[in-house]
PDB file of N, CA and C in Angstrom:
ATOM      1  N   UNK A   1      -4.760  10.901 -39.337  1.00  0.00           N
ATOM      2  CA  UNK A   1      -4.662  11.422 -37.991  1.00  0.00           C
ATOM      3  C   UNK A   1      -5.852  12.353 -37.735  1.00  0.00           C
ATOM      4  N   UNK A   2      -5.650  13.560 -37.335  1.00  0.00           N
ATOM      5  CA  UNK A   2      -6.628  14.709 -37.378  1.00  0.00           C
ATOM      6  C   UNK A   2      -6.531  15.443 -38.252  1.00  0.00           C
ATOM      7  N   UNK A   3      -7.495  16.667 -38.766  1.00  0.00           N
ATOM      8  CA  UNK A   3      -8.521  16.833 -39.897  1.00  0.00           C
ATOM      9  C   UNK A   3      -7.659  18.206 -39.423  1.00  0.00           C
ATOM     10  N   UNK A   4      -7.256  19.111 -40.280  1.00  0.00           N
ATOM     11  CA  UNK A   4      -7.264  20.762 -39.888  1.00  0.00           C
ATOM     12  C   UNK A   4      -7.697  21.222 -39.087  1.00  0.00           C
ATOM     13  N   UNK A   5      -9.522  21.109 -39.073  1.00  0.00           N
ATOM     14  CA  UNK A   5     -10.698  21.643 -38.326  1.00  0.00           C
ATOM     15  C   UNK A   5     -10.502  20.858 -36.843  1.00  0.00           C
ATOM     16  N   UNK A   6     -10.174  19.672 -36.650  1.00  0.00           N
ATOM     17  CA  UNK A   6     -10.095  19.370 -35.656  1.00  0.00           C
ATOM     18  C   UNK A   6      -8.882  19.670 -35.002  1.00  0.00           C
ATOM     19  N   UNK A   7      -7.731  20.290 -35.290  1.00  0.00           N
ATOM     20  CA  UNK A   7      -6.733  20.308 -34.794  1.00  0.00           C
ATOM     21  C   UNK A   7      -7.016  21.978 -34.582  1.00  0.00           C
ATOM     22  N   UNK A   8      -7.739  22.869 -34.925  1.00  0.00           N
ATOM     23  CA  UNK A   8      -8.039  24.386 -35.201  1.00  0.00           C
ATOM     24  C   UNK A   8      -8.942  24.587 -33.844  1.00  0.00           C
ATOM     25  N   UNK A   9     -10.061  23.727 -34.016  1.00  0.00           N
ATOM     26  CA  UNK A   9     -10.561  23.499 -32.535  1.00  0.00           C
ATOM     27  C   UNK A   9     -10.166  23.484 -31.618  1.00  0.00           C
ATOM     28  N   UNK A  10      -9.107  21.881 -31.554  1.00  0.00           N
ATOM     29  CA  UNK A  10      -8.408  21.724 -30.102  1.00  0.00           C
ATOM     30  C   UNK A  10      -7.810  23.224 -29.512  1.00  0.00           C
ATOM     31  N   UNK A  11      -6.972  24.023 -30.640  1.00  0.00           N
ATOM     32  CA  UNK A  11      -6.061  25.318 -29.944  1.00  0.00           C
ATOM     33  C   UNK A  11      -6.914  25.943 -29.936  1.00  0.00           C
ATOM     34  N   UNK A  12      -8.143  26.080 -30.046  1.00  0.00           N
ATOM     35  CA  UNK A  12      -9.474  27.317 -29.922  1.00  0.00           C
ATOM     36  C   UNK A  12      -9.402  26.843 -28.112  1.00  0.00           C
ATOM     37  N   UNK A  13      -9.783  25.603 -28.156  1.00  0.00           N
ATOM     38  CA  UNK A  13     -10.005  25.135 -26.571  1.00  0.00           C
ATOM     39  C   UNK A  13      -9.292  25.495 -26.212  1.00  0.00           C
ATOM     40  N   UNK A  14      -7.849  25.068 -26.164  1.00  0.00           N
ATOM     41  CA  UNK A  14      -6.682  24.875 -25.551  1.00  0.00           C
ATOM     42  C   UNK A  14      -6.247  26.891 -25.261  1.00  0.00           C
ATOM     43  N   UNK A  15      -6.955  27.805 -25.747  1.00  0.00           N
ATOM     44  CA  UNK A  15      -7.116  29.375 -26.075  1.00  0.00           C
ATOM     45  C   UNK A  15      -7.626  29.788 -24.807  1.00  0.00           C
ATOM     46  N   UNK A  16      -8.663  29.645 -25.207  1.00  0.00           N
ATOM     47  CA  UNK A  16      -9.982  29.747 -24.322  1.00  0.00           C
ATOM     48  C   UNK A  16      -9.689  29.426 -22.864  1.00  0.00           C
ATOM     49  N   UNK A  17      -9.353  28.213 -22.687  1.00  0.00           N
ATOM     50  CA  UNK A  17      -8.858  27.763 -21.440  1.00  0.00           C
ATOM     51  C   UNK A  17      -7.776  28.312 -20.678  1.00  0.00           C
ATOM     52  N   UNK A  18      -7.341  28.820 -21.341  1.00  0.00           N
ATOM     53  CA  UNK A  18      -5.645  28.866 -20.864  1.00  0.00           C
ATOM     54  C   UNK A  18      -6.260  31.163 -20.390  1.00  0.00           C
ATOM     55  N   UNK A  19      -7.226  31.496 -21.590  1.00  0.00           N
ATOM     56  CA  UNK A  19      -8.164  32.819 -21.247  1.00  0.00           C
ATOM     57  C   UNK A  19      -8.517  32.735 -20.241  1.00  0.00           C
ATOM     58  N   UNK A  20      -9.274  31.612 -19.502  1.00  0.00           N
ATOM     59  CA  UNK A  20     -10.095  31.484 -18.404  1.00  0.00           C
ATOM     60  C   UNK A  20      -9.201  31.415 -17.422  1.00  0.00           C
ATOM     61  N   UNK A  21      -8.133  30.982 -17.095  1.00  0.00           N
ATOM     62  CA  UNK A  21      -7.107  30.771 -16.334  1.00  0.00           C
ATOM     63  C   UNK A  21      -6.602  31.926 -15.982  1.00  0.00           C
ATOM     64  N   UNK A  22      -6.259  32.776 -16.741  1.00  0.00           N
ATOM     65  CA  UNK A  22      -5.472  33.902 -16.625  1.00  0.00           C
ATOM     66  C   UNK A  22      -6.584  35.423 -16.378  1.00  0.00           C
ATOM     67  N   UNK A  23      -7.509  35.175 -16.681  1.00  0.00           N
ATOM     68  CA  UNK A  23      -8.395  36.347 -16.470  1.00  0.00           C
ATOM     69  C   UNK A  23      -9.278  35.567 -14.885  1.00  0.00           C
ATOM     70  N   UNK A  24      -9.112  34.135 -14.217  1.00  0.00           N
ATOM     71  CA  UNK A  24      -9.191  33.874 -12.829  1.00  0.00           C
ATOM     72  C   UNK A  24      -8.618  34.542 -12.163  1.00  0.00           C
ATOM     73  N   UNK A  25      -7.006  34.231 -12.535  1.00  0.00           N
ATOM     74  CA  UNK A  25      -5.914  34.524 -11.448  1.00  0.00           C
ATOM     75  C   UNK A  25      -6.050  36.007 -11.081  1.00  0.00           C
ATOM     76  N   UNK A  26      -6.183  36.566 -12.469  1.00  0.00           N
ATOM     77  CA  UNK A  26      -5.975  38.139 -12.142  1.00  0.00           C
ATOM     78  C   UNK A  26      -6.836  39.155 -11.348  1.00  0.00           C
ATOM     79  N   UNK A  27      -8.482  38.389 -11.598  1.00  0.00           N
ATOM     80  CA  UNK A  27      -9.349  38.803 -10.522  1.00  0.00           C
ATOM     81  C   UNK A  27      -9.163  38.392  -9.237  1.00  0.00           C
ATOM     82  N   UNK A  28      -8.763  37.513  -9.024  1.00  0.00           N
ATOM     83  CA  UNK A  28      -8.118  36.529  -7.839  1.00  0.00           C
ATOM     84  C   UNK A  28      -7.298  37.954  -7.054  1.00  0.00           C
ATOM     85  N   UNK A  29      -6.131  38.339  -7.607  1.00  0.00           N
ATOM     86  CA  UNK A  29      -5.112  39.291  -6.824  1.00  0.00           C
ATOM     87  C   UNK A  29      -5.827  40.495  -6.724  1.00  0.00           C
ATOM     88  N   UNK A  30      -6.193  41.250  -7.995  1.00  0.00           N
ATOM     89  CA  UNK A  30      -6.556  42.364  -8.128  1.00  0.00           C
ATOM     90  C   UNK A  30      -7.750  42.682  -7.370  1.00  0.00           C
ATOM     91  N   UNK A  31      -7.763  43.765  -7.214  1.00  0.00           N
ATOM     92  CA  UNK A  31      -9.399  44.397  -5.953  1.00  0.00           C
ATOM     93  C   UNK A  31      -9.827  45.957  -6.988  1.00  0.00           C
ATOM     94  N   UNK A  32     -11.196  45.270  -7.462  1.00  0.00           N
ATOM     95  CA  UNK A  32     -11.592  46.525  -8.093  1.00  0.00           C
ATOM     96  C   UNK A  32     -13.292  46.256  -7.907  1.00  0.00           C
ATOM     97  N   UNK A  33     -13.972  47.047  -9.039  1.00  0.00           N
ATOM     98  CA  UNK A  33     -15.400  46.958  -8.261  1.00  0.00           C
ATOM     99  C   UNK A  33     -15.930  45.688  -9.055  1.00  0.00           C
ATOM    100  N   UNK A  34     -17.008  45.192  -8.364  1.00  0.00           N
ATOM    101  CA  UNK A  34     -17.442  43.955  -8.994  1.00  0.00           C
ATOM    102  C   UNK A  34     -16.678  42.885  -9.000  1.00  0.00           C
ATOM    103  N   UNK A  35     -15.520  42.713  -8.624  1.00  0.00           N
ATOM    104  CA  UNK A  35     -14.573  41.524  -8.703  1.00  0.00           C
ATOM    105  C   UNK A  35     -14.962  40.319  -7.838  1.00  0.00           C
ATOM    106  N   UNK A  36     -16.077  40.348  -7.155  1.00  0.00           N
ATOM    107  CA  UNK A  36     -16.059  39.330  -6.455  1.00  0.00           C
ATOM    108  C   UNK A  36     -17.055  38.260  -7.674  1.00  0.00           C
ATOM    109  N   UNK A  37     -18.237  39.342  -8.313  1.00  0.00           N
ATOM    110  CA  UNK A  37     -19.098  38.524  -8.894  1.00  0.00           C
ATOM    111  C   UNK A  37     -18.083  37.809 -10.284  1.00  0.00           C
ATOM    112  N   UNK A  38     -17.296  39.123 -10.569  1.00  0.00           N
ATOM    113  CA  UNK A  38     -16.682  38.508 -11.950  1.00  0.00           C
ATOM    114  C   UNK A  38     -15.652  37.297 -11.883  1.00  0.00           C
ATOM    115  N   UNK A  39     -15.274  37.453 -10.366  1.00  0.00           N
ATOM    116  CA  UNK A  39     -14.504  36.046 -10.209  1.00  0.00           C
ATOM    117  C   UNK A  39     -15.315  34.518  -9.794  1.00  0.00           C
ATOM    118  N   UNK A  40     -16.656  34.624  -9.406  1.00  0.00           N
ATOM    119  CA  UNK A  40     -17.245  33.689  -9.618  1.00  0.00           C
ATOM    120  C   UNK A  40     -17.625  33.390 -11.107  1.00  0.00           C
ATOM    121  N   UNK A  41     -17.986  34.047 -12.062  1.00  0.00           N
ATOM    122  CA  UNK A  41     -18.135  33.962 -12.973  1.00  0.00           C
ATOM    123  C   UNK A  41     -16.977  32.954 -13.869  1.00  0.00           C
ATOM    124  N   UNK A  42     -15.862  33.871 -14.118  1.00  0.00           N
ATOM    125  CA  UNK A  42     -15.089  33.081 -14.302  1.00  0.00           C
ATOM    126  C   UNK A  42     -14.571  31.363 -14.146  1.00  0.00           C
ATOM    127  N   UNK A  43     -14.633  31.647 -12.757  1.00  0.00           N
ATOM    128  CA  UNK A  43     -14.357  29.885 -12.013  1.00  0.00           C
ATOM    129  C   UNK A  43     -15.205  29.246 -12.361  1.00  0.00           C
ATOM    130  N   UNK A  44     -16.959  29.362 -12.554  1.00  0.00           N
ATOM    131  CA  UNK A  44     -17.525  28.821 -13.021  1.00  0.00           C
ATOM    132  C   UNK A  44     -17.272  28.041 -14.511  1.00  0.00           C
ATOM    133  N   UNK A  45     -16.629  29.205 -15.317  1.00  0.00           N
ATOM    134  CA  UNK A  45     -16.780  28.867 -16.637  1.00  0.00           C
ATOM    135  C   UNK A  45     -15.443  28.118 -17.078  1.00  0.00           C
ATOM    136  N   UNK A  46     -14.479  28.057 -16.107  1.00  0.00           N
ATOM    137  CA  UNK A  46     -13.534  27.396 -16.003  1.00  0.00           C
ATOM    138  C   UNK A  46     -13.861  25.753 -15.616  1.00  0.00           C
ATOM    139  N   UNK A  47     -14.479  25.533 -15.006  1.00  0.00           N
ATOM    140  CA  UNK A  47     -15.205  24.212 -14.524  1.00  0.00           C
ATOM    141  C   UNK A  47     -16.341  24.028 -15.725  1.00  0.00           C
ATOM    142  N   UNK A  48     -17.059  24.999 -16.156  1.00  0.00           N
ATOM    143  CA  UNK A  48     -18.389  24.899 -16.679  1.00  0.00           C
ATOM    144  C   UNK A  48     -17.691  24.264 -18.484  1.00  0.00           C
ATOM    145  N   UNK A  49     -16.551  25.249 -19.301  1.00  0.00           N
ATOM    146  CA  UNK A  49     -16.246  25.182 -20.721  1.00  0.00           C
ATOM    147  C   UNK A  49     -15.716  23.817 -20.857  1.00  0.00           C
ATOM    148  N   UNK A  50     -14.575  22.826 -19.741  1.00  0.00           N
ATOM    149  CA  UNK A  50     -14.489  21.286 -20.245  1.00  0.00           C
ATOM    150  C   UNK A  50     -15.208  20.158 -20.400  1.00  0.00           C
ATOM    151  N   UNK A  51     -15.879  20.624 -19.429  1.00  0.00           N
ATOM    152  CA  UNK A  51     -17.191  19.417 -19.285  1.00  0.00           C
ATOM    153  C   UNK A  51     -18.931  19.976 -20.408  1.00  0.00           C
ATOM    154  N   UNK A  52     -18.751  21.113 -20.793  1.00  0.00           N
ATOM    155  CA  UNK A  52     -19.393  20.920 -21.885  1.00  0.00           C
ATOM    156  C   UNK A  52     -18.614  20.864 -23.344  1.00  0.00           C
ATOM    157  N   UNK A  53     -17.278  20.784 -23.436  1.00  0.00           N
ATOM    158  CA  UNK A  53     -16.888  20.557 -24.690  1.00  0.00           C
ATOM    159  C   UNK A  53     -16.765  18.507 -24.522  1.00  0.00           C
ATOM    160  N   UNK A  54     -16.498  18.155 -23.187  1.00  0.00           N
ATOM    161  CA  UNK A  54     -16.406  16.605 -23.408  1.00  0.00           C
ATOM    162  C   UNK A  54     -18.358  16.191 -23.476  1.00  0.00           C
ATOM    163  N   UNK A  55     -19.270  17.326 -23.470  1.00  0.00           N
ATOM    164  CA  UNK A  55     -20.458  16.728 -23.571  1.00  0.00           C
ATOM    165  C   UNK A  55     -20.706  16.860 -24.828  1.00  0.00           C
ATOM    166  N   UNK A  56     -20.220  17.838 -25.652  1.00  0.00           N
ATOM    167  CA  UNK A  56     -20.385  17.814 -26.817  1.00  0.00           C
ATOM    168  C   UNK A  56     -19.428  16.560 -27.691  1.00  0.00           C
ATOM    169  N   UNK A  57     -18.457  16.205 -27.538  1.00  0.00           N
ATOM    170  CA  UNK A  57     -17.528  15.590 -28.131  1.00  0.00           C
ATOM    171  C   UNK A  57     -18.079  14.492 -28.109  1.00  0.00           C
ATOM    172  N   UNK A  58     -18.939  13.789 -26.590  1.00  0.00           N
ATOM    173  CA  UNK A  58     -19.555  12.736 -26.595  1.00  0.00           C
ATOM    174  C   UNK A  58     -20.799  12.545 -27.315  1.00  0.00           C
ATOM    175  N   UNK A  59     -21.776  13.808 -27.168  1.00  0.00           N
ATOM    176  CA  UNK A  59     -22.882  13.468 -28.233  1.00  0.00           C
ATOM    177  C   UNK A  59     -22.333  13.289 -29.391  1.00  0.00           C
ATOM    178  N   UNK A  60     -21.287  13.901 -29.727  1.00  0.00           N
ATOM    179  CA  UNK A  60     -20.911  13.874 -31.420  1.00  0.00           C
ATOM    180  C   UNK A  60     -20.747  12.009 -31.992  1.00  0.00           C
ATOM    181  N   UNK A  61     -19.996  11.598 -30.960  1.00  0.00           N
ATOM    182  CA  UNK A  61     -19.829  10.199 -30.714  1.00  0.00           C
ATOM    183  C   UNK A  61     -21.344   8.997 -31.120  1.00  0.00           C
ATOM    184  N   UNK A  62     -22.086   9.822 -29.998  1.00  0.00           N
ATOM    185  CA  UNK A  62     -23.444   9.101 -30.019  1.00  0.00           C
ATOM    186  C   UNK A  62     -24.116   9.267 -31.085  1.00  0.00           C
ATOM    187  N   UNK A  63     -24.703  10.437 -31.406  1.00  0.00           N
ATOM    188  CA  UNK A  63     -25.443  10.769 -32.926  1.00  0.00           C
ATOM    189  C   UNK A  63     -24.503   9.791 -33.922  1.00  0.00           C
ATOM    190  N   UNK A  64     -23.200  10.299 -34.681  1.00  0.00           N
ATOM    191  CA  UNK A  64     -22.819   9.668 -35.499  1.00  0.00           C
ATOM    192  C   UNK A  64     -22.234   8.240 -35.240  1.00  0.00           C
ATOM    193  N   UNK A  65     -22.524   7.472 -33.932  1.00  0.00           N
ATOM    194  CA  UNK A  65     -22.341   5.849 -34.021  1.00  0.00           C
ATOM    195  C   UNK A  65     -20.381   5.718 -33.953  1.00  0.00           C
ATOM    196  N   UNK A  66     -19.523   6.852 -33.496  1.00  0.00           N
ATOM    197  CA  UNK A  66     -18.405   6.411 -33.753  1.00  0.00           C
ATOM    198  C   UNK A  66     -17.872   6.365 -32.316  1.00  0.00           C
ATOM    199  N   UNK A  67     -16.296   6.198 -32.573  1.00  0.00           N
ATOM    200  CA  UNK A  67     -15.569   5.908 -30.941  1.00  0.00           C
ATOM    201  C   UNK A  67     -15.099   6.870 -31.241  1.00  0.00           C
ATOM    202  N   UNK A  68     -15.651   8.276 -30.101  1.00  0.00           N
ATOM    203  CA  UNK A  68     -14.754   9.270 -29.573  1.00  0.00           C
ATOM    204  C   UNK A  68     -13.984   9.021 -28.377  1.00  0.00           C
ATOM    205  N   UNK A  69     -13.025  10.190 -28.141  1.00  0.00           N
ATOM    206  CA  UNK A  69     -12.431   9.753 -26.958  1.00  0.00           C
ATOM    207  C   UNK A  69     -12.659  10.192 -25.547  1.00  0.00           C
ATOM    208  N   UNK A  70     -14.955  10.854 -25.804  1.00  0.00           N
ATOM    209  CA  UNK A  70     -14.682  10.983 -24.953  1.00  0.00           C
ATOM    210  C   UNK A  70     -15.958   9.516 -24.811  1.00  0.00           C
ATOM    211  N   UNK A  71     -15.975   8.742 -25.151  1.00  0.00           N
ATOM    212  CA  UNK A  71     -17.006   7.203 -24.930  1.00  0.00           C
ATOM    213  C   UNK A  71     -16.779   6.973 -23.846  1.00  0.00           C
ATOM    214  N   UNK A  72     -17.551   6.342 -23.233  1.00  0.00           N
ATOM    215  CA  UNK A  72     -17.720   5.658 -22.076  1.00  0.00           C
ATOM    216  C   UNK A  72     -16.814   4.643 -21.655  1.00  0.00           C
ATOM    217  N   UNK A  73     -16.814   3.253 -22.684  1.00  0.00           N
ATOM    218  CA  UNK A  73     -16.029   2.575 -23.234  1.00  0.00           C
ATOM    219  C   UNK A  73     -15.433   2.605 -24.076  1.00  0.00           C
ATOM    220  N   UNK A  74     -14.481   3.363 -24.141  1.00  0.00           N
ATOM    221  CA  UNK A  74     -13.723   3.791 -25.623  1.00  0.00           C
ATOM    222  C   UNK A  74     -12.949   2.652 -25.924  1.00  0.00           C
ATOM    223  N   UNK A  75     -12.875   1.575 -25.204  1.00  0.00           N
ATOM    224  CA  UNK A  75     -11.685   0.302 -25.934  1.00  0.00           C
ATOM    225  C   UNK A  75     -12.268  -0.918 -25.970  1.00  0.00           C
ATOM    226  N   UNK A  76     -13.607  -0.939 -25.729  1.00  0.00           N
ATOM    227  CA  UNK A  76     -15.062  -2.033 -26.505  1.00  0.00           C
ATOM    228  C   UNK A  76     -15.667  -1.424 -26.865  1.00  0.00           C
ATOM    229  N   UNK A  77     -15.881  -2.010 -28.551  1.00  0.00           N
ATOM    230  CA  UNK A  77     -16.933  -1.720 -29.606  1.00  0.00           C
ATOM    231  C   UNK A  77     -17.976  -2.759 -29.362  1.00  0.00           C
ATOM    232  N   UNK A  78     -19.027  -2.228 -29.339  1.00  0.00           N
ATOM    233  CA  UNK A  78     -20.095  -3.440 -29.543  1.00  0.00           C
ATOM    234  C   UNK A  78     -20.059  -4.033 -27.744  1.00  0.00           C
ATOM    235  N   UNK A  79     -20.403  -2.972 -26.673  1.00  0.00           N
ATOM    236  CA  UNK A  79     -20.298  -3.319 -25.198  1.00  0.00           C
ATOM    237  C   UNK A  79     -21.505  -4.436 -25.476  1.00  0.00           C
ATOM    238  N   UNK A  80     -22.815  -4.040 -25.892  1.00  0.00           N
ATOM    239  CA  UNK A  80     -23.762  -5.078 -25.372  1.00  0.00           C
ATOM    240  C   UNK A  80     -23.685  -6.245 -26.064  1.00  0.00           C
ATOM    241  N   UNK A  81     -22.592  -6.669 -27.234  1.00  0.00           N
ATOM    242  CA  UNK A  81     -22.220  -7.530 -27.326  1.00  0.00           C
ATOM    243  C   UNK A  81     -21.604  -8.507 -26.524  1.00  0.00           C
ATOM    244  N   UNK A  82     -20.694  -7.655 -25.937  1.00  0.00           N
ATOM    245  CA  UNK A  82     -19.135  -8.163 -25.115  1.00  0.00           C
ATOM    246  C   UNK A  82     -19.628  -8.876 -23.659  1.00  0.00           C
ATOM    247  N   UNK A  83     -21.162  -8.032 -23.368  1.00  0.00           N
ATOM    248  CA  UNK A  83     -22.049  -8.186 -22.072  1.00  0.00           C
ATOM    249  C   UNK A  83     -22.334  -9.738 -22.315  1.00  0.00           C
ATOM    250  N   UNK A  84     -23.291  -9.579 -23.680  1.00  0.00           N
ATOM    251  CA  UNK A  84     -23.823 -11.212 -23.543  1.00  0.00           C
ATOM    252  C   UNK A  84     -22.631 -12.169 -24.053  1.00  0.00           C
ATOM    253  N   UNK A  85     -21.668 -12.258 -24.595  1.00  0.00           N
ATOM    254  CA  UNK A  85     -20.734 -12.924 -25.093  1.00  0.00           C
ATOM    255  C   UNK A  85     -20.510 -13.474 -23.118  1.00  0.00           C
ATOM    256  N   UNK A  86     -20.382 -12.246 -22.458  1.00  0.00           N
ATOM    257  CA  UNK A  86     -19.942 -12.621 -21.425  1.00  0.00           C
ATOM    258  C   UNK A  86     -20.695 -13.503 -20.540  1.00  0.00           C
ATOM    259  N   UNK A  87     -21.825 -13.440 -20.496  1.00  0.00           N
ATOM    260  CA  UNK A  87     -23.349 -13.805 -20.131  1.00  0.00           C
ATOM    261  C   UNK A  87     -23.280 -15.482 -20.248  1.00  0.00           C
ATOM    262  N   UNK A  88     -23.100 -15.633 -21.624  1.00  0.00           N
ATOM    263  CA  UNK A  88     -23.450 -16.979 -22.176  1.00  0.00           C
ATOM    264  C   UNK A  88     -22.027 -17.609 -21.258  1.00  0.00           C
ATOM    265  N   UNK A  89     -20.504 -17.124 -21.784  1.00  0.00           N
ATOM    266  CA  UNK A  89     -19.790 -17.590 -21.024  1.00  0.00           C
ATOM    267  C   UNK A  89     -20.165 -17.968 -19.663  1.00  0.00           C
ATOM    268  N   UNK A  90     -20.212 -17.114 -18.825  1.00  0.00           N
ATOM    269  CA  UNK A  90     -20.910 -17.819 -17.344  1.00  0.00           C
ATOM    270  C   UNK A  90     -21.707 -18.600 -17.146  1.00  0.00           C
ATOM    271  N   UNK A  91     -22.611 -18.641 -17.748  1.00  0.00           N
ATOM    272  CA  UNK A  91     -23.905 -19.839 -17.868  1.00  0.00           C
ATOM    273  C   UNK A  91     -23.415 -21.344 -18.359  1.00  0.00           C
ATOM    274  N   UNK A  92     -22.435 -20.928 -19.340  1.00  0.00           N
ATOM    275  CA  UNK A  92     -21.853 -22.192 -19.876  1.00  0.00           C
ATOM    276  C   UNK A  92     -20.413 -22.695 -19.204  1.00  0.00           C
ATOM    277  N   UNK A  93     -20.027 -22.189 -18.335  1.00  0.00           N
ATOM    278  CA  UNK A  93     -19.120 -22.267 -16.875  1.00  0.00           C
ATOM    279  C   UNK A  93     -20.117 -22.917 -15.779  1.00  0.00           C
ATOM    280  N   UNK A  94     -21.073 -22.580 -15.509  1.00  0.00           N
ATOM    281  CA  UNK A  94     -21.977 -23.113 -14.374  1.00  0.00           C
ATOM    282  C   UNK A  94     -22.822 -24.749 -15.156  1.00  0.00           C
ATOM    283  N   UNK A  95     -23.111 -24.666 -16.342  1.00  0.00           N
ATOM    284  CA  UNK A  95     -23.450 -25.656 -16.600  1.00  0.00           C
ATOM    285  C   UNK A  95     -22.189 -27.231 -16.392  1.00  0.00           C
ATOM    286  N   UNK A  96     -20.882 -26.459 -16.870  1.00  0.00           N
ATOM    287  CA  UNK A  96     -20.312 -28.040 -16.775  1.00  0.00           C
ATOM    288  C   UNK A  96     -19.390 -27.852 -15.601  1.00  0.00           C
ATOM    289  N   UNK A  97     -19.568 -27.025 -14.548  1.00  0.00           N
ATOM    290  CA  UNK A  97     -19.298 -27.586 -12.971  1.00  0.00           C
ATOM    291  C   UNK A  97     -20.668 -28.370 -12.753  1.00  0.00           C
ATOM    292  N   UNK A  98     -21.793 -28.254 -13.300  1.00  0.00           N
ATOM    293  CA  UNK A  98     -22.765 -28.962 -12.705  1.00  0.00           C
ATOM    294  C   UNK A  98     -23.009 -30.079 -13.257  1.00  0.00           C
ATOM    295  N   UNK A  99     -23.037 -30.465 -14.364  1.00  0.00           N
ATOM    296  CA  UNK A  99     -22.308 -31.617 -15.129  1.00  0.00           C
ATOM    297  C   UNK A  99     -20.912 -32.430 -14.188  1.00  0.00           C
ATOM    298  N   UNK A 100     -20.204 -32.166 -13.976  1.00  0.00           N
ATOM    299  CA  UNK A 100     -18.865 -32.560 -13.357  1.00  0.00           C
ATOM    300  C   UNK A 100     -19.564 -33.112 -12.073  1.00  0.00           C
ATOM    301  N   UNK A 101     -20.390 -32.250 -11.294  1.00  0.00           N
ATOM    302  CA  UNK A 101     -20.602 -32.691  -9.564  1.00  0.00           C
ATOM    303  C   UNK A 101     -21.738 -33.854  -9.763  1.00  0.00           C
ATOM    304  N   UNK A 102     -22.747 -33.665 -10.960  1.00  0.00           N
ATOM    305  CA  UNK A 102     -23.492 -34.689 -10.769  1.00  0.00           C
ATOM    306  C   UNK A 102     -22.842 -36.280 -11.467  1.00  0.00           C
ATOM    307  N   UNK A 103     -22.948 -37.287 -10.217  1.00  0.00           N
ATOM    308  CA  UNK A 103     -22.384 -38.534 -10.873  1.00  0.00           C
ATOM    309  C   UNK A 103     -23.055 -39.223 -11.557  1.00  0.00           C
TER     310      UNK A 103
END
């Protein structure tokens, strides 16, 4: 299944996130000084921390050649295979309708 380290991670994220959430809301209600910048800040990094942990998760993918979940195609291995597999299929579909029409 998953590795310690990877399951130690996920609740680091799953931490962090749930930090960012709750230190939003609270600048959100509360009125003190600076709160306007620190609540952009925040929202940012709320939008900004998933989409660089799925950019990291994906390079990790790319460098080491494996299927993460965050791939592109995570349920074809070998896409530019599957492309020309598909390729030839069509070509060899158009060849024997054209075979068939010529008498």
């Amino acid at each position: 299944m998953y590795s310690k380290n990877q399951r130690r991670a996920a609740l680091i994220g799953v931490i962090l996130l749930a930090m960012l959430f709750v230190a939003t809301l609270i600048t959100a209600i509360f009125n003190f000084d600076g709160e306007g910048k620190l609540f952009k800040a925040f929202l940012f990094a709320t939008i900004a921390v998933p989409i660089l942990i799925w950019v990291y998760i994906w390079l990790y993918g790319v460098i080491t050649k494996k299927r993460t979940m965050a791939s592109v195609f995570p349920e074809i291995e070998g896409l530019e295979e599957a492309r020309k597999q598909q390729h030839q299929d069509m070509l060899s579909a158009k060849e024997a309708d054209t075979k068939k029409e010529a008498p």
